[in-house]
Protein backbone atom coordinates (compact mmCIF):
# COMPACT_ATOMS: atom_id res chain seq x y z
CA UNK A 1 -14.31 -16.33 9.23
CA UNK A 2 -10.26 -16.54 8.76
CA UNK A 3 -9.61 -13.01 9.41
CA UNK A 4 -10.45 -10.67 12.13
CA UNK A 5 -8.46 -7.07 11.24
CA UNK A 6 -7.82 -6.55 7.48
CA UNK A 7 -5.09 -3.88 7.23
CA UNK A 8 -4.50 -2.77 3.53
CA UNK A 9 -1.72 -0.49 2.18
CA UNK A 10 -3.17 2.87 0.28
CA UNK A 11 -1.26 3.32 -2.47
CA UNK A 12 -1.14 1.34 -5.71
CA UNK A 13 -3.84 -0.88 -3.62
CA UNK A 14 -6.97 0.91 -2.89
CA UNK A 15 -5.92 3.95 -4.95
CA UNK A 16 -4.76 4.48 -8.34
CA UNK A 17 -1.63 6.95 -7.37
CA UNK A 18 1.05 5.77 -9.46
CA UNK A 19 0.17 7.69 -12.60
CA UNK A 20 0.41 10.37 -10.43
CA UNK A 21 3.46 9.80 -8.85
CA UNK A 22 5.00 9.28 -12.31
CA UNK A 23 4.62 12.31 -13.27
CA UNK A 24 6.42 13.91 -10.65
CA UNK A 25 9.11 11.58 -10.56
CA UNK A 26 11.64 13.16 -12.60
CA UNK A 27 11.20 16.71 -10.46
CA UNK A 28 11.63 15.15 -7.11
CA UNK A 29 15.11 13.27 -8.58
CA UNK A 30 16.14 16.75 -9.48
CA UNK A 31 15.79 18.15 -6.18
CA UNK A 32 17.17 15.69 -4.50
CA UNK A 33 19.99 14.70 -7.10
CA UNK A 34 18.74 11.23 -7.82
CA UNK A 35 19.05 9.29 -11.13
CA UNK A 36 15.88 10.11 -13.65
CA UNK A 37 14.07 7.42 -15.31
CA UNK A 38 12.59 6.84 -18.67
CA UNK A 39 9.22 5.81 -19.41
CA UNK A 40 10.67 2.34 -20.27
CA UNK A 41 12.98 2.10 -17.11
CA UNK A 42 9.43 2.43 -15.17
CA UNK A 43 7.91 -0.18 -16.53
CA UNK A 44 10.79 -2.42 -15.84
CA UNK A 45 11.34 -1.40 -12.23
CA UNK A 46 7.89 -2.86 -11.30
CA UNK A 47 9.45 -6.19 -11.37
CA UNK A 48 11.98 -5.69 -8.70
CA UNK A 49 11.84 -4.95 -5.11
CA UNK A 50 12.23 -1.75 -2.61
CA UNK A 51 16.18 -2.03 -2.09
CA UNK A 52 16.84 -2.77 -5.96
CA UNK A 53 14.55 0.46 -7.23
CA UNK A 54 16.48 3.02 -4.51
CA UNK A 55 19.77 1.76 -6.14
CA UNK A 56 18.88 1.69 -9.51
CA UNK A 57 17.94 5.21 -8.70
CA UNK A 58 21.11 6.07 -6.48
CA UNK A 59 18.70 6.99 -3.24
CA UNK A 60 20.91 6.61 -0.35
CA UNK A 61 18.42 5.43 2.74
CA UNK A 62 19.66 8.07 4.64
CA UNK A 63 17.53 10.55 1.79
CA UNK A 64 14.68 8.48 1.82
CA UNK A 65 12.70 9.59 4.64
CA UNK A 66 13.26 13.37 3.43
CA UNK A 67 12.36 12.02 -0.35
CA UNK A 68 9.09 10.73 1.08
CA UNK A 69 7.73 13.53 3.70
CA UNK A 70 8.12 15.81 0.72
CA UNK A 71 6.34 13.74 -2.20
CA UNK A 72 3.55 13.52 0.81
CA UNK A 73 3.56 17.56 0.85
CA UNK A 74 2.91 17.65 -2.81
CA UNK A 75 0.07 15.22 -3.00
CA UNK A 76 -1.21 17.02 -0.13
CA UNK A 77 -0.39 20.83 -1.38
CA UNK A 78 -1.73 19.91 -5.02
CA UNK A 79 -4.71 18.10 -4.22
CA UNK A 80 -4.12 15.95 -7.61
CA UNK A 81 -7.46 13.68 -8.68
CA UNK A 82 -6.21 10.56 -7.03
CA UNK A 83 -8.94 8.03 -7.16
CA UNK A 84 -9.81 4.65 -5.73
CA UNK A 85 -9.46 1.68 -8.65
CA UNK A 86 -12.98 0.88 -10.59
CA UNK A 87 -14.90 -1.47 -7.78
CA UNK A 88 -13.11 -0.92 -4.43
CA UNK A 89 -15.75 1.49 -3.32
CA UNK A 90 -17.96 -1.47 -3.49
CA UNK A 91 -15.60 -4.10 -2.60
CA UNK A 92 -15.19 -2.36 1.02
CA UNK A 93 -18.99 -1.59 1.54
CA UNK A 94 -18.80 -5.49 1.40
CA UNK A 95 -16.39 -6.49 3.78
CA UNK A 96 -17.48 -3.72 6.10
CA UNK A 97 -21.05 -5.52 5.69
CA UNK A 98 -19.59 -8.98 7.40
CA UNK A 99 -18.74 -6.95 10.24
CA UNK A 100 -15.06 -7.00 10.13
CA UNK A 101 -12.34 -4.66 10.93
CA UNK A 102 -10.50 -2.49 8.60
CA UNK A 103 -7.62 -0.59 8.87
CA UNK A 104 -5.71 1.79 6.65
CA UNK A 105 -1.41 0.95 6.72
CA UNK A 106 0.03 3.43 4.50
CA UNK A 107 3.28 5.20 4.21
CA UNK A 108 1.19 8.32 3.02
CA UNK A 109 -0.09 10.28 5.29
CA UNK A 110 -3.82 10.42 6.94
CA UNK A 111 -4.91 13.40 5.39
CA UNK A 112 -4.08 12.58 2.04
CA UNK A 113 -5.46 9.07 2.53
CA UNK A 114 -8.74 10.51 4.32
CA UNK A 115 -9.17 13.13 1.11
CA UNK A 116 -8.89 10.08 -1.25
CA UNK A 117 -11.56 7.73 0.55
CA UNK A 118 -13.57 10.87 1.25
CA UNK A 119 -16.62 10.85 3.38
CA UNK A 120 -16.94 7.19 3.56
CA UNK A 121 -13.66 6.86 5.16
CA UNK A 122 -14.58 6.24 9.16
CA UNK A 123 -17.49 4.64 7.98
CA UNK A 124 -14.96 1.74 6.13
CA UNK A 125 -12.52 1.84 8.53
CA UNK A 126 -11.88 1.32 12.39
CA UNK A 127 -8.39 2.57 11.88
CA UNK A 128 -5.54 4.48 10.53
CA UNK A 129 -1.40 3.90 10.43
CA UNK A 130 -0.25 6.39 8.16
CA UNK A 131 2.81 8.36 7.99
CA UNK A 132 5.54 5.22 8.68
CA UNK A 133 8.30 5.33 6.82
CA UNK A 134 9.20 2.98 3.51
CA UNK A 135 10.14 -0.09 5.50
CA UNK A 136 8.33 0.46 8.89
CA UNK A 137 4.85 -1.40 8.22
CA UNK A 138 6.28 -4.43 10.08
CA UNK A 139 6.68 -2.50 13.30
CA UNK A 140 3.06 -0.67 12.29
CA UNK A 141 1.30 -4.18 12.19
CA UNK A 142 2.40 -5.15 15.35
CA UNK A 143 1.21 -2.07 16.81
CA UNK A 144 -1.90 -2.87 15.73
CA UNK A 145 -2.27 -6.39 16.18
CA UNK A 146 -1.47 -5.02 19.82
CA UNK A 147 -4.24 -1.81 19.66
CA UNK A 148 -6.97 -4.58 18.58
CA UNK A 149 -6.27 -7.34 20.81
CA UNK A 150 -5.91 -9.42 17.94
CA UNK A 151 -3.92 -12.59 17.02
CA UNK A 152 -1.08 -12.13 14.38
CA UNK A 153 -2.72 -15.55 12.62
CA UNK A 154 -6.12 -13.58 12.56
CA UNK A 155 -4.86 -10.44 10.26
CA UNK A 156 -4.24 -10.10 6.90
CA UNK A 157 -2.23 -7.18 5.16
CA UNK A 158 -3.41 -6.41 1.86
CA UNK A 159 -1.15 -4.66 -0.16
CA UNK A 160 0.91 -4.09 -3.98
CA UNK A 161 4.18 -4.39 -3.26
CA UNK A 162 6.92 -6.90 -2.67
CA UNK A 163 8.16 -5.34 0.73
CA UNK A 164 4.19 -5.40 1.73
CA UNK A 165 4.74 -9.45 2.05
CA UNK A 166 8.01 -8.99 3.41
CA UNK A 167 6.86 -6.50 6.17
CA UNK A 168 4.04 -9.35 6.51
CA UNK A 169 5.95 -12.33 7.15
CA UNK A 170 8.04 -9.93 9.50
CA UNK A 171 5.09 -9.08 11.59
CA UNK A 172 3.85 -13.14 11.60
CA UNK A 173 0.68 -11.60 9.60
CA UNK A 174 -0.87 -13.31 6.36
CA UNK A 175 -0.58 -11.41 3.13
CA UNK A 176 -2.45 -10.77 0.27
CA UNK A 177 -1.24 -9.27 -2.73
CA UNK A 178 -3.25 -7.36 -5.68
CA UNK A 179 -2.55 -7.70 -8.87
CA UNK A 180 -3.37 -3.76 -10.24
CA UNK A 181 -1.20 -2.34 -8.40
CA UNK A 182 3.15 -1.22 -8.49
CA UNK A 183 4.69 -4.57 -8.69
CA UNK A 184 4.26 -6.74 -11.75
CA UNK A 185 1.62 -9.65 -10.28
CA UNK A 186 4.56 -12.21 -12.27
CA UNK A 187 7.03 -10.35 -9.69
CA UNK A 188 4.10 -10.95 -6.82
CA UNK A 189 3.72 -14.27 -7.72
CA UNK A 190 7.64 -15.37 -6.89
CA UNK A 191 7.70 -13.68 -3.71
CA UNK A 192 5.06 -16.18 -2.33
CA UNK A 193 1.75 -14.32 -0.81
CA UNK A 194 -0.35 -15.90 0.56
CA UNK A 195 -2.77 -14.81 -1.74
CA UNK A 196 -2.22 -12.99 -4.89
CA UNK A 197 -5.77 -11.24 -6.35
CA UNK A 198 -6.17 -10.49 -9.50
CA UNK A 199 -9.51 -8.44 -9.93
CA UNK A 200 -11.29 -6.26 -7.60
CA UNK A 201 -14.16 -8.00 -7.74
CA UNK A 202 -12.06 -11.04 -5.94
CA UNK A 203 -11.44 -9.07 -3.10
CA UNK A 204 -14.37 -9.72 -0.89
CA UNK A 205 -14.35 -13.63 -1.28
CA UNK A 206 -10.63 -13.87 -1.08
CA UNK A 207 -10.56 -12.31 2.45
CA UNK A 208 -13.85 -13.94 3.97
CA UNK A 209 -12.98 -17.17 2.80
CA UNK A 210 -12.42 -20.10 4.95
């Protein structure tokens, strides 16, 4: 098999949290004094990356880790009804059945991911990163490329995002990038993953494939 540790990102990859998110949007810019955005604006921001959506929204990175421990306290505090997209459930029950590893490698934290995944959670996964900061999965993979004794060659990050294949290439890891998730799969697509999924159903041959 190509891939010994499969690490996948949370948000926007195993779980549908971006309506969610949008909705509090607008009251976390007023509290911490950053530009608003219109329905419309939304929709166009999925095509660009990390550094281009904090300026369009005039988030200084010195804000951003304050911006992100408290949007964790309100999913946390307010127990919204995240769920996981249609078909990962079963997606993960088959990779877990070809006896590979599986990590969580989220900027949310473990409690909220745990809650989420509910009581299948340890049963998916070996392992959990959560917590890092918006552009500290690089440094995250290589912890646990470390942890699990395994070669950067042999693990795949699976994630929605642009800086999800940048934090890849960073960490010498291959990427995969899905389709249903915060960036546009046309934006995906130029940033070169190594893989880019479009259904959930493609998940389990795409990362057990030779």
């Amino acid at each position: 098999m190509k891939y010994d540790l499969l690490a996948f990102d949370f948000d926007g990859t195993l779980a549908n949290t971006y309506p969610w998110f949008e909705s509090v949007l607008n009251e976390v810019a007023d509290k911490y004094g950053f530009r608003k955005t219109s329905a419309a604006e939304r929709a166009e921001l999925r095509y660009r990356n990390a550094p281009e959506i904090l300026k369009f929204l005039g988030v200084p990175l010195w804000k951003l880790p304050a911006i992100m421990t408290h949007v964790r306290r309100m999913m946390h505090d307010g127990a919204p009804n995240v769920q996981l997209f249609d078909g990962i459930a079963r997606a993960l029950t088959q990779l877990r059945g070809k006896n590979l590893r599986m990590t969580v490698l989220s900027s949310n934290s473990k409690a909220n991911v745990q809650r989420v995944l509910g009581p299948q959670a340890e049963q998916w996964f070996d392992d959990f990163e959560c917590g890092t900061d918006m552009f500290g999965k690089s440094a995250k993979l290589k912890r646990l490329l470390a942890r699990h004794s395994v070669a950067p060659q042999r693990c795949i990050l699976i994630g929605d995002e642009m800086r999800d294949i940048d934090a890849a290439r960073k960490a010498g890891v291959h990427v995969a990038t899905v389709a249903w998730g915060y960036n546009h799969a046309d934006a995906l697509r130029e940033h070169k993953p190594d893989h880019l999924i479009l259904t959930v159903a493609d998940l389990p041959t795409t990362l057990t494939q030779d």
